[in-house]
C-alpha atoms as a PDB file:
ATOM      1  CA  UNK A   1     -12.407  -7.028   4.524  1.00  0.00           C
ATOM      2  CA  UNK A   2     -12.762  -7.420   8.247  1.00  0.00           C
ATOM      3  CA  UNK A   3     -12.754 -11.168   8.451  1.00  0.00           C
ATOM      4  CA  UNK A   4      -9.456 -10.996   6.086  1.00  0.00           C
ATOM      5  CA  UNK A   5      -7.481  -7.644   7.855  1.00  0.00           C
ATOM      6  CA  UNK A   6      -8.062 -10.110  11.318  1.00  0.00           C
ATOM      7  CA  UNK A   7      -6.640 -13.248   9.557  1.00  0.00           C
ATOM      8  CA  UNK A   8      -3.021 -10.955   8.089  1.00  0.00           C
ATOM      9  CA  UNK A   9      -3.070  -9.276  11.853  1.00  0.00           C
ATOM     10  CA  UNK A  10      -2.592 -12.616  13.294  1.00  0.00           C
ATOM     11  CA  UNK A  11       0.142 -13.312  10.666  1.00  0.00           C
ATOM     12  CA  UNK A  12       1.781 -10.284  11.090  1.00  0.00           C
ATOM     13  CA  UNK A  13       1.885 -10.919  15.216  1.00  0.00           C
ATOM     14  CA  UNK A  14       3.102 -14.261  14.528  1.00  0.00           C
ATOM     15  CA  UNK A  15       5.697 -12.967  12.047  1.00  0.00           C
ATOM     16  CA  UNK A  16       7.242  -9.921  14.351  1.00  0.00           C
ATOM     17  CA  UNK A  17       7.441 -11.829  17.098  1.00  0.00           C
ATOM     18  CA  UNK A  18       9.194 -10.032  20.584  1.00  0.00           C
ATOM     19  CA  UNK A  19      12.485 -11.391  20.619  1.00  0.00           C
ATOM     20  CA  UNK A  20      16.199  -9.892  21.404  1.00  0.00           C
ATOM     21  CA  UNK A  21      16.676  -7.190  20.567  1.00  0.00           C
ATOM     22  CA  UNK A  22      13.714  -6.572  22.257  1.00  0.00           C
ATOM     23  CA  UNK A  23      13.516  -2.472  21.393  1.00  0.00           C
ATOM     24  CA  UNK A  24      14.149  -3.045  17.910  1.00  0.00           C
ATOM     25  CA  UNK A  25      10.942  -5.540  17.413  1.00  0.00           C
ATOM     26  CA  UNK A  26       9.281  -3.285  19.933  1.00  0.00           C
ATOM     27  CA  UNK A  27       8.995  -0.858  17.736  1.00  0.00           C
ATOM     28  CA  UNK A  28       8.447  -2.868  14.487  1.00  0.00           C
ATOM     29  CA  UNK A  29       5.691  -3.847  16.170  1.00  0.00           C
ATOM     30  CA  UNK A  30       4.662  -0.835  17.478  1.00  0.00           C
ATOM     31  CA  UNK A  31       3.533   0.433  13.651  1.00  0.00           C
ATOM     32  CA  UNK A  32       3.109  -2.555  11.731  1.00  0.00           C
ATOM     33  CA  UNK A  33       0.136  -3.874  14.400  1.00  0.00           C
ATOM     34  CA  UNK A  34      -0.946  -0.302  15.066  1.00  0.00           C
ATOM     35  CA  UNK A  35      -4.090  -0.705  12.988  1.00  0.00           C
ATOM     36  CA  UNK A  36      -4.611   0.411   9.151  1.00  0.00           C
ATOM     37  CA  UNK A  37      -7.162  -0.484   6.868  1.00  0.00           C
ATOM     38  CA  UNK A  38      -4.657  -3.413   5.594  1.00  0.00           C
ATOM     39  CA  UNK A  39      -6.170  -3.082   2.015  1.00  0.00           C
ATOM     40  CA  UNK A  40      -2.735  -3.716   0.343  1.00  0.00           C
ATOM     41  CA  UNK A  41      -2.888  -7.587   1.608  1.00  0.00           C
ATOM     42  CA  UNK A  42      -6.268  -7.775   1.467  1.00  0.00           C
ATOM     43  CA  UNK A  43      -6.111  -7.251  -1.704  1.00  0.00           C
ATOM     44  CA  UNK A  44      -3.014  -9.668  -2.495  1.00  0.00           C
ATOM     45  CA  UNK A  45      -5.578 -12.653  -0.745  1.00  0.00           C
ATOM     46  CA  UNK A  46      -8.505 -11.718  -3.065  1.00  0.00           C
ATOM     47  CA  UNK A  47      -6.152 -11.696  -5.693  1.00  0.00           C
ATOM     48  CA  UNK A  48      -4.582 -15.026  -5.330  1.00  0.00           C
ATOM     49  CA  UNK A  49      -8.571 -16.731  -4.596  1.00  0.00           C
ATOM     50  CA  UNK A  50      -9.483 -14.695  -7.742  1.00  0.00           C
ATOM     51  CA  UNK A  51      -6.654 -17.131 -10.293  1.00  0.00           C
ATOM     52  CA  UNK A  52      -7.932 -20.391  -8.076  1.00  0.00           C
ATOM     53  CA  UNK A  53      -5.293 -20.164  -5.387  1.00  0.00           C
ATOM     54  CA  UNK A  54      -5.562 -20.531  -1.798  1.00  0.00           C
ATOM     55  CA  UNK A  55      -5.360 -17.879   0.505  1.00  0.00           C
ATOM     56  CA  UNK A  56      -2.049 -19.729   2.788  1.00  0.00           C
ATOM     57  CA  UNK A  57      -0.580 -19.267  -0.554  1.00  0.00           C
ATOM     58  CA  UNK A  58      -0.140 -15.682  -0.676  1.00  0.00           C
ATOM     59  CA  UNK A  59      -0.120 -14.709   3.220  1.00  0.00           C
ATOM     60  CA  UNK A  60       3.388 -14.362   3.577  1.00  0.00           C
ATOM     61  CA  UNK A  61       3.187 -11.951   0.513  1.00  0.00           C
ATOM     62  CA  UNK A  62       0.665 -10.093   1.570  1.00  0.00           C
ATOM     63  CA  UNK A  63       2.266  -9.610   5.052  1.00  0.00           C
ATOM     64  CA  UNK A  64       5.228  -8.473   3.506  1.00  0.00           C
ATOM     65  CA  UNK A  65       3.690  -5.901   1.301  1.00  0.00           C
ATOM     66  CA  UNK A  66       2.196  -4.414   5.081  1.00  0.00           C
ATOM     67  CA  UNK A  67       6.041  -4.774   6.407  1.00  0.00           C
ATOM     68  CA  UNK A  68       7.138  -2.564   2.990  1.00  0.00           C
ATOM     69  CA  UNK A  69       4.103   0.180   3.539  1.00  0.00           C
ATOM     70  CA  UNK A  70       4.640   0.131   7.331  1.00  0.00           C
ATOM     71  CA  UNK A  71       8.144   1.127   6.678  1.00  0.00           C
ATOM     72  CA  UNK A  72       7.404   3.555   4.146  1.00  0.00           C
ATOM     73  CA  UNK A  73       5.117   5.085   6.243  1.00  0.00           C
ATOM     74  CA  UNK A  74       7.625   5.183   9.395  1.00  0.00           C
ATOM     75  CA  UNK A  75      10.059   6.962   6.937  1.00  0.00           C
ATOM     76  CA  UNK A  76       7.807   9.500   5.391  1.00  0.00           C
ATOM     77  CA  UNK A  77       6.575  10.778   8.855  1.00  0.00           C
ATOM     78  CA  UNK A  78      10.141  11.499   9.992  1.00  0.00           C
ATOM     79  CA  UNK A  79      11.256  15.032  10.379  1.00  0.00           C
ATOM     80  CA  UNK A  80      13.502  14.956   7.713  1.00  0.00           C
ATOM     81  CA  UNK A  81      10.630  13.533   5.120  1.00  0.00           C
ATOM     82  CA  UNK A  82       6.939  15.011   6.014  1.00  0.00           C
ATOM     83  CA  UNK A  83       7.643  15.984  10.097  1.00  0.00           C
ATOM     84  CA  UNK A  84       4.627  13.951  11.349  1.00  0.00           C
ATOM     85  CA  UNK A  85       3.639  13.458  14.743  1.00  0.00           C
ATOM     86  CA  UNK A  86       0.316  11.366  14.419  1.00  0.00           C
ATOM     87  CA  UNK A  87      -0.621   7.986  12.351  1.00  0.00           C
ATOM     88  CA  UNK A  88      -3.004   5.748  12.820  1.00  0.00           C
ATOM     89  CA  UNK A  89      -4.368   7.676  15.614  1.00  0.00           C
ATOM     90  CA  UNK A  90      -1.376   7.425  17.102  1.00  0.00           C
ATOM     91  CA  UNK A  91       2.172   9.452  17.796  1.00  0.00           C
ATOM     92  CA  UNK A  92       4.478   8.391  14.965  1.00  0.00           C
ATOM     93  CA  UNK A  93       7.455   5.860  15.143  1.00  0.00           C
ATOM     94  CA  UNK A  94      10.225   8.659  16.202  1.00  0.00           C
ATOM     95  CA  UNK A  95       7.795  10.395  18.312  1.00  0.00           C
ATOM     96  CA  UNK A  96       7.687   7.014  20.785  1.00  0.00           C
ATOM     97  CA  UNK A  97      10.765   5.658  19.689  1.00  0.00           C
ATOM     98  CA  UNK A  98      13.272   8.470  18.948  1.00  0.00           C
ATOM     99  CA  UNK A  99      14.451   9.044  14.789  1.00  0.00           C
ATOM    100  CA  UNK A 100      17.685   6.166  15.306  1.00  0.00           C
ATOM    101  CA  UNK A 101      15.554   3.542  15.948  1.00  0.00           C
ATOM    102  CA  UNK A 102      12.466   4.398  13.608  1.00  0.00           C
ATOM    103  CA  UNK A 103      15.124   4.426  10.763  1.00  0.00           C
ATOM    104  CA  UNK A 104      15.804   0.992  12.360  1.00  0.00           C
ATOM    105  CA  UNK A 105      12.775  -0.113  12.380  1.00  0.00           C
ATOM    106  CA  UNK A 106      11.706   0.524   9.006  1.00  0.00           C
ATOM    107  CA  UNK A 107      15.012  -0.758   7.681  1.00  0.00           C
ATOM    108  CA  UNK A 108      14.169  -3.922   9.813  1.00  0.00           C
ATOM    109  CA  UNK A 109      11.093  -4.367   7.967  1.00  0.00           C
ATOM    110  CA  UNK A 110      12.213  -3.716   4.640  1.00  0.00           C
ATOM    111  CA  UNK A 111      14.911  -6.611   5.212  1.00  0.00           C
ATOM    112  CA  UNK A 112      12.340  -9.043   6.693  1.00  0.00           C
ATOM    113  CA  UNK A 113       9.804  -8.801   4.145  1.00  0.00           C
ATOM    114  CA  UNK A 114      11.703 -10.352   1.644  1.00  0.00           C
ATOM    115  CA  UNK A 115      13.093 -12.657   4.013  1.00  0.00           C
ATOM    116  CA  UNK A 116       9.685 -13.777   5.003  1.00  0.00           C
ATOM    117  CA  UNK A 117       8.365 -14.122   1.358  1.00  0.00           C
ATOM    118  CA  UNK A 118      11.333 -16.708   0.784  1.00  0.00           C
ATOM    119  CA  UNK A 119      11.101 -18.628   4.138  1.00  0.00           C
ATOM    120  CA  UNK A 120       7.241 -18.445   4.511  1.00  0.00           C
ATOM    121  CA  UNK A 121       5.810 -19.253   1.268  1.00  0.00           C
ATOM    122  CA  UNK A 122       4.094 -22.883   1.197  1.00  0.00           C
ATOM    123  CA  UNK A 123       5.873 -25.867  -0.429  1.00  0.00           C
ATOM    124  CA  UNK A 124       2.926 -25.987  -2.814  1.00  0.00           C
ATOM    125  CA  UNK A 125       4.160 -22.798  -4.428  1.00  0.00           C
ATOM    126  CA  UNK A 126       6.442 -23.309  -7.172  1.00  0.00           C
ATOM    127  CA  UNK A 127      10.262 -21.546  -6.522  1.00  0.00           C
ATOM    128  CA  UNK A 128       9.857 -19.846  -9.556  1.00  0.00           C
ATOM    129  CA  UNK A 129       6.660 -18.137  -8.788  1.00  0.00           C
ATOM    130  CA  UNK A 130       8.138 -16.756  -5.455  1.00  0.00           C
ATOM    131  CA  UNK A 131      11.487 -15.656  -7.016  1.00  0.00           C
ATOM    132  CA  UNK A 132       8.740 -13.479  -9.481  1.00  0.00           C
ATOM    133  CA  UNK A 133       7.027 -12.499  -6.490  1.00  0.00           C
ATOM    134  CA  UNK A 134      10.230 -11.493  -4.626  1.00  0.00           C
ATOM    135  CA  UNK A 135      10.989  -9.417  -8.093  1.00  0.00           C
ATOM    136  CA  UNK A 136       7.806  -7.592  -8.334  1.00  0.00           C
ATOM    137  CA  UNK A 137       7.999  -6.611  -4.872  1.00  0.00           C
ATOM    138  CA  UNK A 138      11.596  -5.256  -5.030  1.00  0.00           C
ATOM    139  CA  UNK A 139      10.561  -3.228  -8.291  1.00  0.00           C
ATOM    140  CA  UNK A 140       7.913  -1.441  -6.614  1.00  0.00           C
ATOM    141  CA  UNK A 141       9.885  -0.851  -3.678  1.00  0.00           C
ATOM    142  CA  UNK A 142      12.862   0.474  -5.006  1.00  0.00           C
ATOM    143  CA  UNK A 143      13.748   3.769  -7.426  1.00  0.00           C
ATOM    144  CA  UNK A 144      10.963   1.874 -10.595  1.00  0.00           C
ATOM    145  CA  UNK A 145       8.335   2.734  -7.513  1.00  0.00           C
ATOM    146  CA  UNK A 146       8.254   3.800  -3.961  1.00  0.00           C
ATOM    147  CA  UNK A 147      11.563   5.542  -3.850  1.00  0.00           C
ATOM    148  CA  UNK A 148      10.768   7.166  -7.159  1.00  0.00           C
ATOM    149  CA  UNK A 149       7.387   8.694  -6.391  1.00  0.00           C
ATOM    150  CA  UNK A 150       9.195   9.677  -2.914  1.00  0.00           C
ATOM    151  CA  UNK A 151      11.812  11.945  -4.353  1.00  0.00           C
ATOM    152  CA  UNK A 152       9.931  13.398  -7.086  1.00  0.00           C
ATOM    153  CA  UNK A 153       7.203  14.322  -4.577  1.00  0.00           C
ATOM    154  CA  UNK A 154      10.287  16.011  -2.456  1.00  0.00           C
ATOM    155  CA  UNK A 155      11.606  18.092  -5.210  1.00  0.00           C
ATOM    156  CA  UNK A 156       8.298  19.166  -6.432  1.00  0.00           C
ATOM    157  CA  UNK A 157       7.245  20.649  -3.033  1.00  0.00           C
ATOM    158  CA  UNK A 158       6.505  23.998  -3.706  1.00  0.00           C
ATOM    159  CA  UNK A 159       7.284  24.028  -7.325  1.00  0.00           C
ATOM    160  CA  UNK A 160       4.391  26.169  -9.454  1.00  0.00           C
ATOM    161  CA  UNK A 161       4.924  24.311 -12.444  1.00  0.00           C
ATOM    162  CA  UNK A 162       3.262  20.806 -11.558  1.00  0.00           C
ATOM    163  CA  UNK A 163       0.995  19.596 -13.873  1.00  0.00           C
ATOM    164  CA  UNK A 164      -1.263  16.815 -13.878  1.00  0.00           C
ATOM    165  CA  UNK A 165       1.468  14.227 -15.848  1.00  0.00           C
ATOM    166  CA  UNK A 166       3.871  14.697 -13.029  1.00  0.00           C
ATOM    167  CA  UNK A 167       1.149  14.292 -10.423  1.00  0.00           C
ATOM    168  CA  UNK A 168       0.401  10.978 -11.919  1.00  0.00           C
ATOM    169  CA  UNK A 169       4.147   9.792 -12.119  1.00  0.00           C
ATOM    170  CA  UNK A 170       4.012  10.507  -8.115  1.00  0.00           C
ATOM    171  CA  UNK A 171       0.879   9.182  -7.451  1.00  0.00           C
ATOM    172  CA  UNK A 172       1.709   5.862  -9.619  1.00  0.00           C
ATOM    173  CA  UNK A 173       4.666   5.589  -8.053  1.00  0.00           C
ATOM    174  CA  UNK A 174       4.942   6.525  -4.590  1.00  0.00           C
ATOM    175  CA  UNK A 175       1.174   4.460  -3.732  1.00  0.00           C
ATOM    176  CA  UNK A 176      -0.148   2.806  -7.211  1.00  0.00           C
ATOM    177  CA  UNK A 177       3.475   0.940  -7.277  1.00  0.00           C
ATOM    178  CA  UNK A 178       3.114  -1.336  -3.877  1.00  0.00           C
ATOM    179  CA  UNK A 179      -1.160  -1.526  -4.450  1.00  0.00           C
ATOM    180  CA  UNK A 180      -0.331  -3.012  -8.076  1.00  0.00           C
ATOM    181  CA  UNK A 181       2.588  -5.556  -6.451  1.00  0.00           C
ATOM    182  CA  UNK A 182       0.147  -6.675  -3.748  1.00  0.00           C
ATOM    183  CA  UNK A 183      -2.323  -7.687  -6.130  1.00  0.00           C
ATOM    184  CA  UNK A 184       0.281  -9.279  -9.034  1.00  0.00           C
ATOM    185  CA  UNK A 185       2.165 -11.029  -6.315  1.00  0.00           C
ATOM    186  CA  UNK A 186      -1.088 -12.471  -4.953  1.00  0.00           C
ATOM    187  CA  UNK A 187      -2.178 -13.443  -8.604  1.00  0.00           C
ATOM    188  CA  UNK A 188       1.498 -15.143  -9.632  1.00  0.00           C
ATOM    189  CA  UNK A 189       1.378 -17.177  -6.148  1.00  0.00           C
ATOM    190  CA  UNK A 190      -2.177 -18.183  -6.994  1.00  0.00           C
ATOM    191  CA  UNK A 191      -0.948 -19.545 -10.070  1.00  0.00           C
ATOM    192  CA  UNK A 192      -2.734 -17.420 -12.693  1.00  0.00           C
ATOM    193  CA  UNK A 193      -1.856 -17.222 -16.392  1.00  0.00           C
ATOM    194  CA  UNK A 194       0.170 -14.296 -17.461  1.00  0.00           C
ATOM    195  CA  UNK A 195      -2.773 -13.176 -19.267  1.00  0.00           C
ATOM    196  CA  UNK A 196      -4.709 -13.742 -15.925  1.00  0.00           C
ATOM    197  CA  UNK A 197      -1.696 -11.552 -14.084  1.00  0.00           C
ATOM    198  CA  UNK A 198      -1.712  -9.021 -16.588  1.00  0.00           C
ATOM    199  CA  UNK A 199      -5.257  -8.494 -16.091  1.00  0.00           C
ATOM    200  CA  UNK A 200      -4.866  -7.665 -12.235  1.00  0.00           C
ATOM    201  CA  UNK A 201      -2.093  -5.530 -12.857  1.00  0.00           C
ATOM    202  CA  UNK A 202      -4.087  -3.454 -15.217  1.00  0.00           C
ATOM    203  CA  UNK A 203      -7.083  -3.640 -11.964  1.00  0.00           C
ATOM    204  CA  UNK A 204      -4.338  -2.909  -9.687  1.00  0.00           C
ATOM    205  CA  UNK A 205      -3.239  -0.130 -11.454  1.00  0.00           C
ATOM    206  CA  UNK A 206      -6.217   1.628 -11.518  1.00  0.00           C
ATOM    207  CA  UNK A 207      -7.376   1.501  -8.112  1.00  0.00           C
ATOM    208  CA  UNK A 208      -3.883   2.405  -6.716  1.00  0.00           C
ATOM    209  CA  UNK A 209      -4.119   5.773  -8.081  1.00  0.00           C
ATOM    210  CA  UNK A 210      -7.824   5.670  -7.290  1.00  0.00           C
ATOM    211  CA  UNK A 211      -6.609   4.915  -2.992  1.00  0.00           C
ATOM    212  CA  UNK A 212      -4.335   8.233  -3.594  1.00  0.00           C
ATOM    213  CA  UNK A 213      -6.627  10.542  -5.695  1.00  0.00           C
ATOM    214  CA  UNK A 214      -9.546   9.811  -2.704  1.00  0.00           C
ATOM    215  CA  UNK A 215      -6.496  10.421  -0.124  1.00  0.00           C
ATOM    216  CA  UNK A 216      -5.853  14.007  -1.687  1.00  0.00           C
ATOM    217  CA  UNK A 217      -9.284  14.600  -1.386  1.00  0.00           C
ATOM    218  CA  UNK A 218      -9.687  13.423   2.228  1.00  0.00           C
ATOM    219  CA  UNK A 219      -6.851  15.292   3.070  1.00  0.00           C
ATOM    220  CA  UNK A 220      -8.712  18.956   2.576  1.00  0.00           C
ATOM    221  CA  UNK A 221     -12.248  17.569   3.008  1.00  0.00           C
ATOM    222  CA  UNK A 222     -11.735  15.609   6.758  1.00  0.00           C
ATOM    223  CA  UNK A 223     -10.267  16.696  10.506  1.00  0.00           C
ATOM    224  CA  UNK A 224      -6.840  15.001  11.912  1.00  0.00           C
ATOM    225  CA  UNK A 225      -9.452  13.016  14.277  1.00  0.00           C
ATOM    226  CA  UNK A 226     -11.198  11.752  11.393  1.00  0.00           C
ATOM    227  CA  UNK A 227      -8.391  10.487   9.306  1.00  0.00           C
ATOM    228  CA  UNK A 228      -6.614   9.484  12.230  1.00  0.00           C
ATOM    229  CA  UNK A 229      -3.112  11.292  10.730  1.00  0.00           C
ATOM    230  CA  UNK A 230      -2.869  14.916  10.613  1.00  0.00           C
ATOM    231  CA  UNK A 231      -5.399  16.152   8.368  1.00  0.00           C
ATOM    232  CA  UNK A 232      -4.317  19.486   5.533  1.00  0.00           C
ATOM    233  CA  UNK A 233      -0.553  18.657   5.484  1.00  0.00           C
ATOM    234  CA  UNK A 234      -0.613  18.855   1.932  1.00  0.00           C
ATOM    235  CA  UNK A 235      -1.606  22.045   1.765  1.00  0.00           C
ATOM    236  CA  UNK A 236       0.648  23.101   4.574  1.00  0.00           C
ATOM    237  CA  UNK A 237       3.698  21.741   2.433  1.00  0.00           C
ATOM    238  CA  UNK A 238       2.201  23.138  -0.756  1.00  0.00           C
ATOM    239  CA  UNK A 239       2.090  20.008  -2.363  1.00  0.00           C
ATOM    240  CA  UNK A 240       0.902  19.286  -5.914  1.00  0.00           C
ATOM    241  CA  UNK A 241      -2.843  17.358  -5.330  1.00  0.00           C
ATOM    242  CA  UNK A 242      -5.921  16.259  -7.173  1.00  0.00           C
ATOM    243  CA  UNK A 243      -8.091  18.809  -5.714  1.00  0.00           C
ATOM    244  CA  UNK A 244      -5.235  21.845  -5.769  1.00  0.00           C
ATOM    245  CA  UNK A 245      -5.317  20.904  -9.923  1.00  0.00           C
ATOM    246  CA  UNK A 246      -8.689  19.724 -11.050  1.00  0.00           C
ATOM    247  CA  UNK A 247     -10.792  20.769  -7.560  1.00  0.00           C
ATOM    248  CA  UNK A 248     -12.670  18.751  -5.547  1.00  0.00           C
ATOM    249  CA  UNK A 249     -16.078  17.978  -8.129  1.00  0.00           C
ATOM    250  CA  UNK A 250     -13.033  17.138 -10.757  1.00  0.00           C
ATOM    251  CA  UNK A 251     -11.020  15.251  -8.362  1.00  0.00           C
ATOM    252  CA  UNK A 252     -14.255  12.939  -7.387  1.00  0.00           C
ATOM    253  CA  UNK A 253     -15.331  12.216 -10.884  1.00  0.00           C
ATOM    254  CA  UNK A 254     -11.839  10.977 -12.229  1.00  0.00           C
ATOM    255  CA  UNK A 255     -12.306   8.667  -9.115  1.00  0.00           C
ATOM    256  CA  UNK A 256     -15.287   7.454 -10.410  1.00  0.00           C
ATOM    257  CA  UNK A 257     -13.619   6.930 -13.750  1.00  0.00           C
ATOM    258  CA  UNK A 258     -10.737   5.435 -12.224  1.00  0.00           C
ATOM    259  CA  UNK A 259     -13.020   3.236 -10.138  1.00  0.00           C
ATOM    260  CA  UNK A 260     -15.096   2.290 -13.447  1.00  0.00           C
ATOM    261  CA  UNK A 261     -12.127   1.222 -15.823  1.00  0.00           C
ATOM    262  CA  UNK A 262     -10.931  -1.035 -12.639  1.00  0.00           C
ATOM    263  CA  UNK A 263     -14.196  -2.785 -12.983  1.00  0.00           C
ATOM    264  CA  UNK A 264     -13.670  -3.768 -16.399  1.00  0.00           C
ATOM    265  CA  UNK A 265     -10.236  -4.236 -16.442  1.00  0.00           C
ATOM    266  CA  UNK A 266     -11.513  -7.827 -14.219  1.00  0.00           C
ATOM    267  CA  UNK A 267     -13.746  -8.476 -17.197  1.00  0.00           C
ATOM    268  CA  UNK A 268     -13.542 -12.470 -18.087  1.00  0.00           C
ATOM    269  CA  UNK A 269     -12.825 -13.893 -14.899  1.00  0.00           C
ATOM    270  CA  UNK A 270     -15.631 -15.533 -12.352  1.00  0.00           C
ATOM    271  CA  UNK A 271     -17.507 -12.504 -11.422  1.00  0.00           C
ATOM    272  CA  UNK A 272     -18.148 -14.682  -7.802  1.00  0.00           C
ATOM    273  CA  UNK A 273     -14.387 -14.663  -7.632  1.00  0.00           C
ATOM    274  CA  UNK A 274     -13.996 -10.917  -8.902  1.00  0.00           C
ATOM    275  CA  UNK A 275     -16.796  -9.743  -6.592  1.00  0.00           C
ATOM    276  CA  UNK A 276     -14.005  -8.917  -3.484  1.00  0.00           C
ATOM    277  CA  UNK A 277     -12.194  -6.899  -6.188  1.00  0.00           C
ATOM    278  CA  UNK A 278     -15.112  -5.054  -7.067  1.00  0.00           C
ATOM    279  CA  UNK A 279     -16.002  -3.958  -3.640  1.00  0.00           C
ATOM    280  CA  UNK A 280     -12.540  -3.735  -2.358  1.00  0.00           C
ATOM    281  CA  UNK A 281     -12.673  -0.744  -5.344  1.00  0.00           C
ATOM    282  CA  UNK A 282     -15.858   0.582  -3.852  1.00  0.00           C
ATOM    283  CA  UNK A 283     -14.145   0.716  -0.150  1.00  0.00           C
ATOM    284  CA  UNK A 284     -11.276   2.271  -1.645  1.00  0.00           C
ATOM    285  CA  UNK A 285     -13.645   5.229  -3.957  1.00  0.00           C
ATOM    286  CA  UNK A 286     -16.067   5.644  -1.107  1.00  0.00           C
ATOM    287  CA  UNK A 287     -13.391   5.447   2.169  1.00  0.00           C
ATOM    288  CA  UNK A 288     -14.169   8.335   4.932  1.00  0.00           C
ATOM    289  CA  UNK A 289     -10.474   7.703   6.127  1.00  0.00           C
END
């Protein structure tokens, strides 16, 4: 994971380059190379190698599903969203920036992703593979994903009446959505099968609820300092959670179950190949952050 989050931060500085105007990619840079576990395209690389592709293949992908979470993250932290003033162990977009040009900034992003998907891709990849890249992206970005999850989160703040079938629509959409794209995309620009792709979506799937039932979880179990964003905000916002519905000995054994069916939804491929799946799962279950 290390050797691969270096290779997509050097993409990413090479992609956001400074250049007029100069605040605007100031702050794009400012969050997107601020750090992050970069699992999302980590996980688009081990997905492409895992179909028989080549890693160049899908790093313009998996940069641009960073530029999509950076942005969403910008967004959500804004006082109109969630009111945050730390990520990443740092103050927040709007905090350093002021709320005009974060909103800039993450529109910037948005916009350039896709642009660097079309422009970036290698020749070797086939137009129609990155014109079903571009799609899956846009899907999980838009109001069949991100967006979705977003607003229904919003409206159910506070609500008493959130059950476990509307957590799950949040969860799958607001963080499973972009997870599952990252690794699809990654699989389609590989050149895998549509039996092959379906396959990672169903791994993807899995482990991107997995990344936010473990985030519930750290959110009441770990200090601001240790997650590096403010820690108990959930709560604060009485938000619907894992732990606030099941509890936290609940909430860590549907991980594990989570983290289980993952495992064998990568049954039938090259377990050599699969093996970064497998313990890109584990780092996602077992993450102290």
């Amino acid at each position: 994971m290390v050797q691969k989050a270096n290779l997509v931060n050097q993409a990413l500085n090479d992609a956001v380059s400074l250049r007029d105007p100069l605040k605007i990619h100031e702050a794009m840079r400012y969050s997107l190379l601020a750090g992050g576990k970069r699992v999302r395209p980590v996980l688009c690389l081990a997905a492409c190698e895992l179909v028989g592709g080549s890693e160049s293949a899908a790093m313009p992908a998996a940069c641009a599903t960073e530029m999509i979470h950076t942005m969403s993250l910008i967004h959500d932290d804004l006082p109109c969203m969630d009111n945050d003033d730390l990520r990443r162990g740092k103050p927040t977009s709007h905090r350093m920036f002021g709320e005009d040009i974060a909103i800039l900034a993450g529109d910037a992003l948005l916009a350039f992703a896709f642009e660097h998907i079309a422009v970036a891709t290698e020749a070797g990849v086939s137009p129609e593979r990155v014109v079903q890249a571009i799609g899956e992206l846009a899907k999980a970005t838009g109001t069949s994903g991100l967006v979705a999850g977003q607003v229904v989160d919003i409206d159910s703040e506070g609500s008493t009446d959130v059950g476990l079938e509307l957590l799950e629509y949040i969860h799958v959409h607001k963080t499973a959505a972009l997870l599952e794209a990252a690794a699809v995309m990654g699989a389609i620009l590989g050149g895998g099968s549509n039996t092959e792709v379906e396959k990672v979506r169903k791994f993807a799937r899995q482990i991107g609820l997995l990344f936010q039932v473990v985030d519930d979880i750290l959110d009441v179990t770990k200090s601001s300092e240790e997650l590096g964003k403010t820690a108990g905000k959930d709560l604060a916002a009485d938000k619907a959670t894992y732990p606030k519905l099941l509890g936290i000995e609940k909430s860590k054994e549907f991980a594990e179950t989570l983290k289980r069916e993952a495992g064998e939804a990568l049954a039938g491929f090259d377990p050599a190949k699969a093996e970064p799946l497998i313990a890109l799962s584990n780092y996602i279950a077992y993450r102290q952050n």
